[in-house]
N, C-alpha and C. Protein backbone atom coordinates (compact mmCIF):
# COMPACT_ATOMS: atom_id res chain seq x y z
N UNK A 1 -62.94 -65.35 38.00
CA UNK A 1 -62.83 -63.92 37.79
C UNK A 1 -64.24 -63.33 37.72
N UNK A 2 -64.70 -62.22 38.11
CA UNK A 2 -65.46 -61.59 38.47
C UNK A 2 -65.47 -60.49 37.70
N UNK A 3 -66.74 -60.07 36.72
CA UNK A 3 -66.59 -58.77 35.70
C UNK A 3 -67.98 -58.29 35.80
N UNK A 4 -67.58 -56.78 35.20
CA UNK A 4 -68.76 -55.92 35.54
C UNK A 4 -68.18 -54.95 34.27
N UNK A 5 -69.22 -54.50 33.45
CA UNK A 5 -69.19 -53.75 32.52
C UNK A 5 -70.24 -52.40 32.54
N UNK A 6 -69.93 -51.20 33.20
CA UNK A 6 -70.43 -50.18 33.36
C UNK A 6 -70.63 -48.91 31.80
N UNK A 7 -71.92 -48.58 31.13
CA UNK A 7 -72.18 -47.83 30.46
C UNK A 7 -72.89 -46.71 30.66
N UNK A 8 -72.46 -45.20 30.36
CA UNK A 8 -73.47 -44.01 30.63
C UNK A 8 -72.86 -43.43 29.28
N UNK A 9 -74.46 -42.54 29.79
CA UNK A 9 -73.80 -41.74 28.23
C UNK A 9 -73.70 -40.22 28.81
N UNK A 10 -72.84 -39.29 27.99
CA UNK A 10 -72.59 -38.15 28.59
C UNK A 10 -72.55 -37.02 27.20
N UNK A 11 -72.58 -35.89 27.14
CA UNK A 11 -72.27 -34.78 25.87
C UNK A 11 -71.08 -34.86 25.65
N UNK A 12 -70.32 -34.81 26.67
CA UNK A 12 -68.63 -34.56 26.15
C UNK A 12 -67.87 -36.28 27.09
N UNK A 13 -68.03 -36.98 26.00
CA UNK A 13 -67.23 -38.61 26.70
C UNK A 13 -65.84 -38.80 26.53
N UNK A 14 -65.50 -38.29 25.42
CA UNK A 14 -63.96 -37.99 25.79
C UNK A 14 -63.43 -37.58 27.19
N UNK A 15 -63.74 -36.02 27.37
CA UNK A 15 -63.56 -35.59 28.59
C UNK A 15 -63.22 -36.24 29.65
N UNK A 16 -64.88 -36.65 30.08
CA UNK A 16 -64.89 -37.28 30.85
C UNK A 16 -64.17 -38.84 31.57
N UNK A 17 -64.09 -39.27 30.26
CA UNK A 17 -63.14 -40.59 30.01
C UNK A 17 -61.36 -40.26 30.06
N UNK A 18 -61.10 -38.99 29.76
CA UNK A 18 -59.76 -38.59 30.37
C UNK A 18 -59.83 -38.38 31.92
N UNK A 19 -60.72 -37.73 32.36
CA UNK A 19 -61.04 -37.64 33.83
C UNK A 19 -60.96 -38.64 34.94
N UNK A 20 -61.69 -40.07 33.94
CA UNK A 20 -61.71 -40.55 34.56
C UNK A 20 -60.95 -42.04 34.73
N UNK A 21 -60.07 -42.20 33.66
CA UNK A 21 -58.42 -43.14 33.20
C UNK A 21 -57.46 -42.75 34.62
N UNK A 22 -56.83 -42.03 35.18
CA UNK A 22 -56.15 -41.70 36.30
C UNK A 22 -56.30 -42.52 37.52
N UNK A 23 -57.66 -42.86 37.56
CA UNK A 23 -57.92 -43.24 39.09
C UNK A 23 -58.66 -44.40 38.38
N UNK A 24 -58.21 -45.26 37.25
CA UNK A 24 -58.75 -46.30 36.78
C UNK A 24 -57.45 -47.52 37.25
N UNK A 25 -57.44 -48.34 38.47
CA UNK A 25 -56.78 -49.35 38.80
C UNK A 25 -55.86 -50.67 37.39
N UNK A 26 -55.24 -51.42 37.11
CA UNK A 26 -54.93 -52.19 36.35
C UNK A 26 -55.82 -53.17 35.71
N UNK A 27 -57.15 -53.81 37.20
CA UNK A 27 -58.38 -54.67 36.36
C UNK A 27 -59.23 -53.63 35.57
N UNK A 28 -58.95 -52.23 35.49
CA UNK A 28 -59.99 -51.78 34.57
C UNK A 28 -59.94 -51.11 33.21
N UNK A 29 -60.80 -50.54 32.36
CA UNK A 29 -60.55 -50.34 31.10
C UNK A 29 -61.67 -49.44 31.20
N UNK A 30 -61.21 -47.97 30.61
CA UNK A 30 -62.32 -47.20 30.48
C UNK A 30 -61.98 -46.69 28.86
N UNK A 31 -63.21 -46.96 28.34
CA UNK A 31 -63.07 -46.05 26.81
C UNK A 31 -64.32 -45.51 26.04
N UNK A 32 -64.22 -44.89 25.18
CA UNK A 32 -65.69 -44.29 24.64
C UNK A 32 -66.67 -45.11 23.39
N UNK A 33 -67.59 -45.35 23.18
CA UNK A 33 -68.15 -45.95 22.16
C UNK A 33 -69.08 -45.27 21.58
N UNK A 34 -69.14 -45.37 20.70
CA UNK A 34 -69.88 -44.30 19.80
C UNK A 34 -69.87 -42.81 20.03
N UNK A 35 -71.09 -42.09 19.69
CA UNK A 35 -70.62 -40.39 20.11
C UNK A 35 -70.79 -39.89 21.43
N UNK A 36 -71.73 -41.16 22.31
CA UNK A 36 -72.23 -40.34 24.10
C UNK A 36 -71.55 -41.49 25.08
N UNK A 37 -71.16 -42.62 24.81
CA UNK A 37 -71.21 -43.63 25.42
C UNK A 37 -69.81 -43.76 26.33
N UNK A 38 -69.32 -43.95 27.58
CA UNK A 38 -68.40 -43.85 28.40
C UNK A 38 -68.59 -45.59 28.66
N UNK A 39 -67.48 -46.51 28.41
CA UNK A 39 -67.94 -47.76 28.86
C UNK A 39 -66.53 -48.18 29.57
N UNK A 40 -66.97 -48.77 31.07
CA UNK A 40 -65.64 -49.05 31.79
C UNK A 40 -65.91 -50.69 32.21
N UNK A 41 -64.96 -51.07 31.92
CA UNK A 41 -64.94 -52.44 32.19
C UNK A 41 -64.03 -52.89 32.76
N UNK A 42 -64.63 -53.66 34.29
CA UNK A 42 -63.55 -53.88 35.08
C UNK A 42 -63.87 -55.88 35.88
N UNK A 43 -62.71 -56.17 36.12
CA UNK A 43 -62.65 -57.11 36.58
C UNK A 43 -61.62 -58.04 38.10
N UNK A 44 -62.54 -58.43 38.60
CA UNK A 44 -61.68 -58.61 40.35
C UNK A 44 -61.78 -60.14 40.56
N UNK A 45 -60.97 -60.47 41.14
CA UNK A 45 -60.52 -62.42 41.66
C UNK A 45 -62.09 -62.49 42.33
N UNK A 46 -62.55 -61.28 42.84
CA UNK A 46 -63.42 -61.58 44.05
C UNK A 46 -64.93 -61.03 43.97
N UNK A 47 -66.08 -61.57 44.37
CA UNK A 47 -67.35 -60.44 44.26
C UNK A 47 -67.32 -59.44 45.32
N UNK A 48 -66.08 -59.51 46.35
CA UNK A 48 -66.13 -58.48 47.36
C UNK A 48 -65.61 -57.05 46.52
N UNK A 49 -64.70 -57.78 46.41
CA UNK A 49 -63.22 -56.65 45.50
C UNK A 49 -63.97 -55.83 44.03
N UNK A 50 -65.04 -56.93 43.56
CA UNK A 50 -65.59 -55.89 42.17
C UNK A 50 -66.70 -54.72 43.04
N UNK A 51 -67.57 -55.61 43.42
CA UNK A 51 -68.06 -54.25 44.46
C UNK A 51 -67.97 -53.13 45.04
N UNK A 52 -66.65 -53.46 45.67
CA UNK A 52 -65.59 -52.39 46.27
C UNK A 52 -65.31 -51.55 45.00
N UNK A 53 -64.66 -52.19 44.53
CA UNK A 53 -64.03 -51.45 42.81
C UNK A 53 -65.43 -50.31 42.20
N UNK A 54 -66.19 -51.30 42.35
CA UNK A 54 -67.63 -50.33 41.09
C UNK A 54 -68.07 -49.62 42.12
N UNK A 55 -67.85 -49.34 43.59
CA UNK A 55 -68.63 -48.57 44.46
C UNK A 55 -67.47 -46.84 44.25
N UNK A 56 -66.38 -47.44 44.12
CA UNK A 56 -65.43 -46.07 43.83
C UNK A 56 -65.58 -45.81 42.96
N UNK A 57 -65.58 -46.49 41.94
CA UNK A 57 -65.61 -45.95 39.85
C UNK A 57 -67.23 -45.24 40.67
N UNK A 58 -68.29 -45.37 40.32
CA UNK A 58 -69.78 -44.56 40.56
C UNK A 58 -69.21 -43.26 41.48
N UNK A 59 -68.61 -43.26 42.10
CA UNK A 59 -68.47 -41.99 43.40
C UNK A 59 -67.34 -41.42 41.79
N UNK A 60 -66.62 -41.77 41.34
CA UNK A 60 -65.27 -40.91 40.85
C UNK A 60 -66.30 -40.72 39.41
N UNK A 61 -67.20 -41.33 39.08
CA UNK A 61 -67.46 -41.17 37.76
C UNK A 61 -68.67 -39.95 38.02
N UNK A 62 -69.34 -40.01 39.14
CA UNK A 62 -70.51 -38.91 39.51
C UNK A 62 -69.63 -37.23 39.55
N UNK A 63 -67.97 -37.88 40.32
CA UNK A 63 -67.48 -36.51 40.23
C UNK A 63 -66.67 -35.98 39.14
N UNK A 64 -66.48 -37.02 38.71
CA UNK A 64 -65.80 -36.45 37.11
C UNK A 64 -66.85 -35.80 36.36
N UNK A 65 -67.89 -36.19 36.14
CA UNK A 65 -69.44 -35.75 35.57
C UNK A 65 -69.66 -34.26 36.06
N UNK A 66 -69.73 -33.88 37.12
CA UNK A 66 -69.86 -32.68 37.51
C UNK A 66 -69.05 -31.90 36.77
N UNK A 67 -67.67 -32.16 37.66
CA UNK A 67 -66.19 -31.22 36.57
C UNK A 67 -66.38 -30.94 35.62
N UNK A 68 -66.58 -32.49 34.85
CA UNK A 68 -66.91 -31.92 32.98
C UNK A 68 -68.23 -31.02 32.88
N UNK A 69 -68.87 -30.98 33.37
CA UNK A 69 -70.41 -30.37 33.16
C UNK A 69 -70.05 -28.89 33.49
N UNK A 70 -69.22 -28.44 34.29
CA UNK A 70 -69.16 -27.24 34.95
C UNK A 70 -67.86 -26.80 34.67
N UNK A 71 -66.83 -27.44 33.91
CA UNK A 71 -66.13 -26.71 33.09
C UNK A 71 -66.07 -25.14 32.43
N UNK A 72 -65.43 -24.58 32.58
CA UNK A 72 -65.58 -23.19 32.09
C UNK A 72 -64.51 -23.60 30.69
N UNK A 73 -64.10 -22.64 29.80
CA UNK A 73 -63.62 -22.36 28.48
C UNK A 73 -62.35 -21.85 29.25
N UNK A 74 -61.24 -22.54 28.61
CA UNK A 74 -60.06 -21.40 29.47
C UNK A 74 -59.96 -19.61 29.15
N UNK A 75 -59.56 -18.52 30.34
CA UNK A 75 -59.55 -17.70 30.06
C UNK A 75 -58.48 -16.91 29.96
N UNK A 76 -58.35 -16.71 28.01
CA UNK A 76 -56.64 -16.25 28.08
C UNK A 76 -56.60 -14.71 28.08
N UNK A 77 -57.35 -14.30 28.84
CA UNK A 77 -57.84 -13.01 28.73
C UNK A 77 -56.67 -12.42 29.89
N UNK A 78 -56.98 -10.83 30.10
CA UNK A 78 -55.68 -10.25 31.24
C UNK A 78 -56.30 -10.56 32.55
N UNK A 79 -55.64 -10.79 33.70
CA UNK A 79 -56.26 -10.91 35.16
C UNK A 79 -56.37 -9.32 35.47
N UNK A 80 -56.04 -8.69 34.96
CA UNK A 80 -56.50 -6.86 35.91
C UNK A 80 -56.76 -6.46 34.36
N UNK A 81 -57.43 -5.25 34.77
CA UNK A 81 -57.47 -4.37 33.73
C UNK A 81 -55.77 -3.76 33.41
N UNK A 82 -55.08 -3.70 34.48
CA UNK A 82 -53.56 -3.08 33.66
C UNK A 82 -52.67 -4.27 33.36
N UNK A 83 -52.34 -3.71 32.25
CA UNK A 83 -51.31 -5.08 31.55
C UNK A 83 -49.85 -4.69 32.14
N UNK A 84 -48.68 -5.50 31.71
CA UNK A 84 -47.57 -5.73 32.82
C UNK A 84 -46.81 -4.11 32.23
N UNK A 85 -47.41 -3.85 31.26
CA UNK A 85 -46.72 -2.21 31.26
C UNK A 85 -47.01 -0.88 32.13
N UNK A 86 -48.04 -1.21 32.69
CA UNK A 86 -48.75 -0.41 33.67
C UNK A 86 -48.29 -0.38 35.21
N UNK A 87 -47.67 0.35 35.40
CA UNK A 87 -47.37 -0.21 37.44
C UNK A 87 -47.48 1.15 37.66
């Protein structure tokens, strides 16, 4: 068996670590450690297959990183200035 244990640290690791559980296959394990730390740990029969594996986690973890970074606050504000009493 073949393992690779990937660590970054980020402001918001929760987040990101929800972001990025979805598109986390069965050999892998993504969870947070301490207050910045994102740690995914994954493992393949093969050194082709972990490669393969850690070359997608880096591409999905660069774009989950963005998302979270560029997140806006939801806005429960009105979409027009007239509210639904107005027509």
């Amino acid at each position: 068996m073949r393992r690779a244990t990937i660590r970054t640290t980020h402001e918001n690791p929760e987040r990101l670590a929800r972001a990025l559980r979805p598109d986390n296959t069965d050999e892998m394990e993504t969870t947070v450690e301490g207050e910045r730390t994102v740690t995914t740990r994954i493992e393949r029969e093969t050194t082709g297959g972990l490669h393969s594996t850690v070359d997608d986690y880096v591409v999905n973890l660069e774009v989950a990183a963005d998302v979270v970074a560029n997140e806006r606050p939801a806005d429960t504000g009105t979409v027009s200035d007239l509210d639904d009493t107005q027509q």
